[in-house]
Protein backbone atom coordinates (compact mmCIF):
# COMPACT_ATOMS: atom_id res chain seq x y z
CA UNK A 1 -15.37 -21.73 27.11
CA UNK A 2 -19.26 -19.98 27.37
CA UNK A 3 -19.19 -16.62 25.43
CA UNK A 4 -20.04 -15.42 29.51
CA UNK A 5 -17.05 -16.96 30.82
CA UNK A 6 -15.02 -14.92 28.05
CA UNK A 7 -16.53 -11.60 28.97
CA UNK A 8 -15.71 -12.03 32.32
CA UNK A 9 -12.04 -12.61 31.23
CA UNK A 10 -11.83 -9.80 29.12
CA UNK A 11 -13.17 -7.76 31.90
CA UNK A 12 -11.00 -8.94 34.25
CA UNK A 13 -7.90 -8.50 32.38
CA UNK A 14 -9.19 -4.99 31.50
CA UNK A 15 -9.48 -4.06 35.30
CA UNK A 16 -6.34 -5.72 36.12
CA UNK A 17 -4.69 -3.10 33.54
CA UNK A 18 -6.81 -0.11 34.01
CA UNK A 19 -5.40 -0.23 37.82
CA UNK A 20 -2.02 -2.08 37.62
CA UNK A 21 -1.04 -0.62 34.20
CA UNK A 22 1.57 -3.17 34.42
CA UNK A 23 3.69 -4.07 31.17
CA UNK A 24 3.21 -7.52 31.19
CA UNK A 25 -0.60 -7.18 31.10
CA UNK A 26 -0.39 -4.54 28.35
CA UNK A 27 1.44 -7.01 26.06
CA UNK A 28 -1.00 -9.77 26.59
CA UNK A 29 -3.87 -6.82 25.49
CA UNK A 30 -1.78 -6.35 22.33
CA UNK A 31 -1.14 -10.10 21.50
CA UNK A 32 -4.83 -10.71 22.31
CA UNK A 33 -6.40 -7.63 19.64
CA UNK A 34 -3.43 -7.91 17.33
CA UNK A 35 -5.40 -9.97 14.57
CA UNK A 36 -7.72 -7.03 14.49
CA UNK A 37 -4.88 -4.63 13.23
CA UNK A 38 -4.68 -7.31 10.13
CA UNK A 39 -8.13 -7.45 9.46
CA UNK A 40 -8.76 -3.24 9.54
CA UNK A 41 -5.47 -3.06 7.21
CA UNK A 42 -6.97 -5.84 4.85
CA UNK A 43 -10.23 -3.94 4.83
CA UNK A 44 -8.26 -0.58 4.00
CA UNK A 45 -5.99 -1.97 1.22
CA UNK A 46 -8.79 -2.95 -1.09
CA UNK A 47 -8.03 -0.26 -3.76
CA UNK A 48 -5.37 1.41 -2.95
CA UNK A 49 -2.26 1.86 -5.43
CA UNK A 50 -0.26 -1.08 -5.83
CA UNK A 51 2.64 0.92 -4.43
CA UNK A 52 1.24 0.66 -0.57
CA UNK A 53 3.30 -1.88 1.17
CA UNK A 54 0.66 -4.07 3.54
CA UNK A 55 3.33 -4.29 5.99
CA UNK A 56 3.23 -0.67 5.99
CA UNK A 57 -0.96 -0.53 6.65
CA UNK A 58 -0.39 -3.03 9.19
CA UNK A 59 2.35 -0.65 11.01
CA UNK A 60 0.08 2.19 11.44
CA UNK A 61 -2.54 -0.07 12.69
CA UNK A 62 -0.34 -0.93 15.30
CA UNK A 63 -0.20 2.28 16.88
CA UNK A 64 -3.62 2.88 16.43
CA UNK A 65 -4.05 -0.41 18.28
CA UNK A 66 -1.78 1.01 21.51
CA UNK A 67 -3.80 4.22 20.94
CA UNK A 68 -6.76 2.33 21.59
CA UNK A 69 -5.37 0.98 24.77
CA UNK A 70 -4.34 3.50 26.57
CA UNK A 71 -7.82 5.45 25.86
CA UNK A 72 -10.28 2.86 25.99
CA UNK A 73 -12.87 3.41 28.93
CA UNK A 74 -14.51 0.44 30.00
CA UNK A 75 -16.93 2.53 31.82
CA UNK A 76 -18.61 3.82 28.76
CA UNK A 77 -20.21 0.31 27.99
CA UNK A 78 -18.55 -0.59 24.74
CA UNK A 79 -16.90 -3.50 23.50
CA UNK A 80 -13.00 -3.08 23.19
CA UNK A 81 -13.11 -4.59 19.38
CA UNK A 82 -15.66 -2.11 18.32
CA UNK A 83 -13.38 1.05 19.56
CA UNK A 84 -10.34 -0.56 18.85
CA UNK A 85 -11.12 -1.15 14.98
CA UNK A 86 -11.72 3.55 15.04
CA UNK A 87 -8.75 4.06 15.79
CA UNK A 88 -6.59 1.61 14.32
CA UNK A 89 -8.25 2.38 11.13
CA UNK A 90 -7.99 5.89 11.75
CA UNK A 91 -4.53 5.60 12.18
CA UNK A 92 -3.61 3.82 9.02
CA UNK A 93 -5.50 6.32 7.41
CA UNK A 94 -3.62 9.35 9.70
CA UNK A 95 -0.23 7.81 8.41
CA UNK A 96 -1.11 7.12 4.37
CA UNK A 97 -2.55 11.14 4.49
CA UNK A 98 1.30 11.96 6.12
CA UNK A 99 3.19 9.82 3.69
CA UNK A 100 0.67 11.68 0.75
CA UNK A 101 0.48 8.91 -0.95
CA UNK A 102 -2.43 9.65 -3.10
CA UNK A 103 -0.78 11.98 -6.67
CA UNK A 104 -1.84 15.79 -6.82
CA UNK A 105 -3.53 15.42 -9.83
CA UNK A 106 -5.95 12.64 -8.01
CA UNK A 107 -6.54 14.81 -5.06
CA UNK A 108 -7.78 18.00 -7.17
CA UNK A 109 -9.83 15.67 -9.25
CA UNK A 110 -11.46 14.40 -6.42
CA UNK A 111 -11.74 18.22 -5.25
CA UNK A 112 -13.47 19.18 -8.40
CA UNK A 113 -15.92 15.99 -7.86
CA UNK A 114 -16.78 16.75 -5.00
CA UNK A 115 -17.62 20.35 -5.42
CA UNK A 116 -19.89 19.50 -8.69
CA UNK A 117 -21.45 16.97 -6.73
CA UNK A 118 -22.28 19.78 -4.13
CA UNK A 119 -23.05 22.49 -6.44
CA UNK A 120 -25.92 20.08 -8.51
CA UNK A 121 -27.87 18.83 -5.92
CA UNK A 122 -28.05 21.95 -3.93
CA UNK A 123 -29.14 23.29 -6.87
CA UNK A 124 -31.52 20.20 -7.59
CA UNK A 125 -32.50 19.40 -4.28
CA UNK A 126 -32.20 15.32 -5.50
CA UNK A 127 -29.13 13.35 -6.00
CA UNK A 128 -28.41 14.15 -9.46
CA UNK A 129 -27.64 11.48 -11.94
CA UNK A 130 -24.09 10.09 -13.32
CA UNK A 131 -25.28 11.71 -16.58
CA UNK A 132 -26.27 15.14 -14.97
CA UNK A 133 -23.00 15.12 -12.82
CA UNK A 134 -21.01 14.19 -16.05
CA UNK A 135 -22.76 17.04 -18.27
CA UNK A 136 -21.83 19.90 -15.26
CA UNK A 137 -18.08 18.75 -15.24
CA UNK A 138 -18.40 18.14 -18.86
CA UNK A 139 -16.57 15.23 -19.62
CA UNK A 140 -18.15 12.16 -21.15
CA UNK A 141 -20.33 9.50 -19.10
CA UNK A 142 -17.29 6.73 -19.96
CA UNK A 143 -14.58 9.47 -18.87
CA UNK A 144 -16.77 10.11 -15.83
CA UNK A 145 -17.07 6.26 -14.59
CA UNK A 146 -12.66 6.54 -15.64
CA UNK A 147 -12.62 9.21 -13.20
CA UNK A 148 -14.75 7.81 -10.39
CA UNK A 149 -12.01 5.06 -10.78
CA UNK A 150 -9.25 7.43 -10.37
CA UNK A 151 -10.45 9.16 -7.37
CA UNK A 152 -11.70 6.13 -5.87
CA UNK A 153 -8.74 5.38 -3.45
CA UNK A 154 -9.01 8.88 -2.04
CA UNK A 155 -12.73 7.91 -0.39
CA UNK A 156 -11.26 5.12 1.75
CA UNK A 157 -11.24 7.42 4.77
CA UNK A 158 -14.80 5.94 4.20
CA UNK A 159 -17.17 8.10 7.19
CA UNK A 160 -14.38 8.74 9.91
CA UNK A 161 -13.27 11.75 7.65
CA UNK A 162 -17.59 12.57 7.53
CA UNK A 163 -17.40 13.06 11.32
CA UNK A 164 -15.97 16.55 11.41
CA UNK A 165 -16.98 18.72 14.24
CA UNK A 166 -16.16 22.47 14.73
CA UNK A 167 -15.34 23.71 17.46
CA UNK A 168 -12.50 25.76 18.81
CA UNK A 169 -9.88 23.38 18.38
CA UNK A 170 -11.02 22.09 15.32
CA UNK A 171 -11.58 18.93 16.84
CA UNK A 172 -11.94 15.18 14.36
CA UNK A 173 -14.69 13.42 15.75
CA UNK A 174 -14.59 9.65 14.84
CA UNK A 175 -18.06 7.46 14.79
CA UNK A 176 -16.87 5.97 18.33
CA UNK A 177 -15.99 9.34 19.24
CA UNK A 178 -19.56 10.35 19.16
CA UNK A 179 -20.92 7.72 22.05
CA UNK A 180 -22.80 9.25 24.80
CA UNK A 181 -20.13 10.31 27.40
CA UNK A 182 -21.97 10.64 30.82
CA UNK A 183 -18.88 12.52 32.08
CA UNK A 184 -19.08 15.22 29.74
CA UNK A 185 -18.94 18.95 30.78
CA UNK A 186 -19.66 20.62 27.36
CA UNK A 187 -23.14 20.18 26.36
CA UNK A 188 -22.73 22.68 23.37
CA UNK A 189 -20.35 20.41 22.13
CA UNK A 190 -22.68 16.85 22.04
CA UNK A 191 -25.43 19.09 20.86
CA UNK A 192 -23.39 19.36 17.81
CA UNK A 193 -22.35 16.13 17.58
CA UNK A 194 -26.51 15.01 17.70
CA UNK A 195 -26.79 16.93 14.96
CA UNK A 196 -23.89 16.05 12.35
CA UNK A 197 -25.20 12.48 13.27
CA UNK A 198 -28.58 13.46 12.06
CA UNK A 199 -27.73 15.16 9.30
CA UNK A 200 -25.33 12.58 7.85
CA UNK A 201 -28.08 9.94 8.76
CA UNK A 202 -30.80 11.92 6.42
CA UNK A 203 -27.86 11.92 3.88
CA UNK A 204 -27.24 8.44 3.82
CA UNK A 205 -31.08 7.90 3.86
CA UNK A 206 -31.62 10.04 0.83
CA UNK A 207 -28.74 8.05 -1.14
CA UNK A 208 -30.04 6.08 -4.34
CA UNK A 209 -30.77 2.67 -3.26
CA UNK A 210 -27.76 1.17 -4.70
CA UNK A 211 -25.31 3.59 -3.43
CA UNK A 212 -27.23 3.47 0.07
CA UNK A 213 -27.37 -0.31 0.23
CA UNK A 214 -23.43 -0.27 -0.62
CA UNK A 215 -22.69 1.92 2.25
CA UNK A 216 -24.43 -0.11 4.65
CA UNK A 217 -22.70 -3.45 3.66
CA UNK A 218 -19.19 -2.26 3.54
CA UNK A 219 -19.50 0.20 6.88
CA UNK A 220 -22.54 -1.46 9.11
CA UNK A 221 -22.19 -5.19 7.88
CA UNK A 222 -18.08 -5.21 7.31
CA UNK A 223 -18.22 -7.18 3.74
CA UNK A 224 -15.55 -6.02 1.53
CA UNK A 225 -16.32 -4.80 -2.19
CA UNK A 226 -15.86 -8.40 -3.53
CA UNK A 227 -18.35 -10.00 -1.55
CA UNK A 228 -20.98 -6.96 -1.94
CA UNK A 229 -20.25 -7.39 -5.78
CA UNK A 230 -21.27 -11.31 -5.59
CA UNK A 231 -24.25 -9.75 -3.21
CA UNK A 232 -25.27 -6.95 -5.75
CA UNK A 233 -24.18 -9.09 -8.81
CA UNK A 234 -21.77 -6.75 -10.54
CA UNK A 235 -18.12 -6.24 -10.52
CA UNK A 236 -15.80 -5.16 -7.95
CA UNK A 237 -14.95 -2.20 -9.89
CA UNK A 238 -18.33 -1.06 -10.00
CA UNK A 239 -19.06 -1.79 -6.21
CA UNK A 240 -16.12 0.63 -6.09
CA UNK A 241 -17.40 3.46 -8.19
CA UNK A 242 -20.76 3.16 -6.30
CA UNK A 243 -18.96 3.83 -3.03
CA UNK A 244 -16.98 6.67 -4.39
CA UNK A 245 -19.97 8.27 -6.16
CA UNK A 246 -22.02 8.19 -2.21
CA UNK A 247 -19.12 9.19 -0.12
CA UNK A 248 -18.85 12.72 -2.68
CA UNK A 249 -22.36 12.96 -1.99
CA UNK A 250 -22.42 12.79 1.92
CA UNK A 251 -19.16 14.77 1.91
CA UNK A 252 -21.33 17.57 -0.70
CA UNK A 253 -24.11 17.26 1.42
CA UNK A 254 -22.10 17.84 4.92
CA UNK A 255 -20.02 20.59 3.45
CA UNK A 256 -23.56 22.47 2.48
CA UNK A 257 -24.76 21.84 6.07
CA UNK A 258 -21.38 23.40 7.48
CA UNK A 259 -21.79 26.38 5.42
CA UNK A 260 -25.48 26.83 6.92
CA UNK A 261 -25.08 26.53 10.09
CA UNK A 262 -21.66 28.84 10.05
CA UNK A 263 -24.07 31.37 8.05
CA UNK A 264 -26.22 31.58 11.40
């Protein structure tokens, strides 16, 4: 079957549900996108504690799956896959935060991280170096790679938790959140949007190449941290710290651009 002929399907069944929103159809739209819930979980699993039960991963994907479903516009001009794998891997995410399944102790180190990260390179105005952070939290270069290790599994919200907009509700706004809406009525609103997408766009631009180039594998070209290690030619492990080390620096560098703009 032509990759045409399958669109056309896939539209058709879409428009068959969007008016009928019959049962039967429904189930066919889960059966169809279910191996997509598998592949998000795999993606999500990749260093997290040994203690998190695939099964479980795969669960919450499920719902973020039927999530996707029932919200999915096919107006807005975007594949179903593409939206689908937001949500479901925001809702994984949603239900390992509510079963808290990262320790105290991890989630204050990461805390402390993330504020030293913040607090240098304001006050450098430059990503500042493993041995500059290390110095500031004073620990030693080898307990600060132990501790990027630690903290690791606590960055795998990878950018959906980045994509934090303000507004009266306090509304999340995932990275398929932020596609142009034609239908919207609150231009204050997308104005902010356009500009925590710029902002966290100059961050990632401004990362150190290796930290930048890992960020664009794992989230733009969906390789997992083995096959950017083979890529990069270092271990997993340190694919991993790289990640962790760039997603406290976006996070730093959002937070600062939060406190600036709520200063105006």
């Amino acid at each position: 079957m032509s990759v045409d002929k399958t669109a056309q399907n896939d539209e058709a069944l879409w428009q068959s549900y969007l008016i009928s929103k019959s049962p039967a159809t429904r189930e066919t739209i889960i059966l169809k996108y279910a191996p997509l819930v598998k592949y998000v979980a795999g993606r999500v699993a990749i260093g997290l504690p040994s203690n998190v039960e695939f099964d479980d991963l795969v669960s919450f994907g499920v719902f973020g799956l039927m999530d996707a479903i029932e919200k999915y516009d096919l107006s807005r001009g975007i594949k179903f896959e593409t939206y689908a794998i937001a949500r479901i891997r925001g809702a994984i995410l949603d239900g390992l935060r509510s079963n808290d399944w990262v320790p105290r102790s991890v989630r204050q180190k990461a805390r402390e991280l993330e504020r030293a990260c913040a607090e240098l390179e304001n006050r450098l105005g430059r990503s500042a170096t493993d041995q500059e952070i290390s110095e500031v939290m004073n620990i030693s270069i080898q307990d600060f790679y132990q501790l990027l290790s630690e903290v690791s599994c606590t960055t795998l919200s990878s950018l959906d938790e980045l994509w934090m907009v303000h507004s009266n509700d306090d509304d999340s706004v995932r990275v398929l959140d932020l596609v142009k809406n034609n239908d919207s009525e609150d231009p204050l609103h997308q104005v902010e949007i356009e500009e925590v997408k710029t902002t966290l766009a100059n961050a990632i631009e401004s990362l150190p190449e290796r930290e930048r180039m890992v960020i664009a594998l794992y989230y733009y070209e969906g390789l997992t941290l083995k096959e950017i290690g083979e890529i990069m030619e270092i271990s997993e492990s340190r694919v991993s710290q790289i990640h962790t080390k760039a997603i406290f620096r976006l996070r730093g560098r959002l937070s600062r651009w939060r406190k600036s703009t709520a200063e105006v």
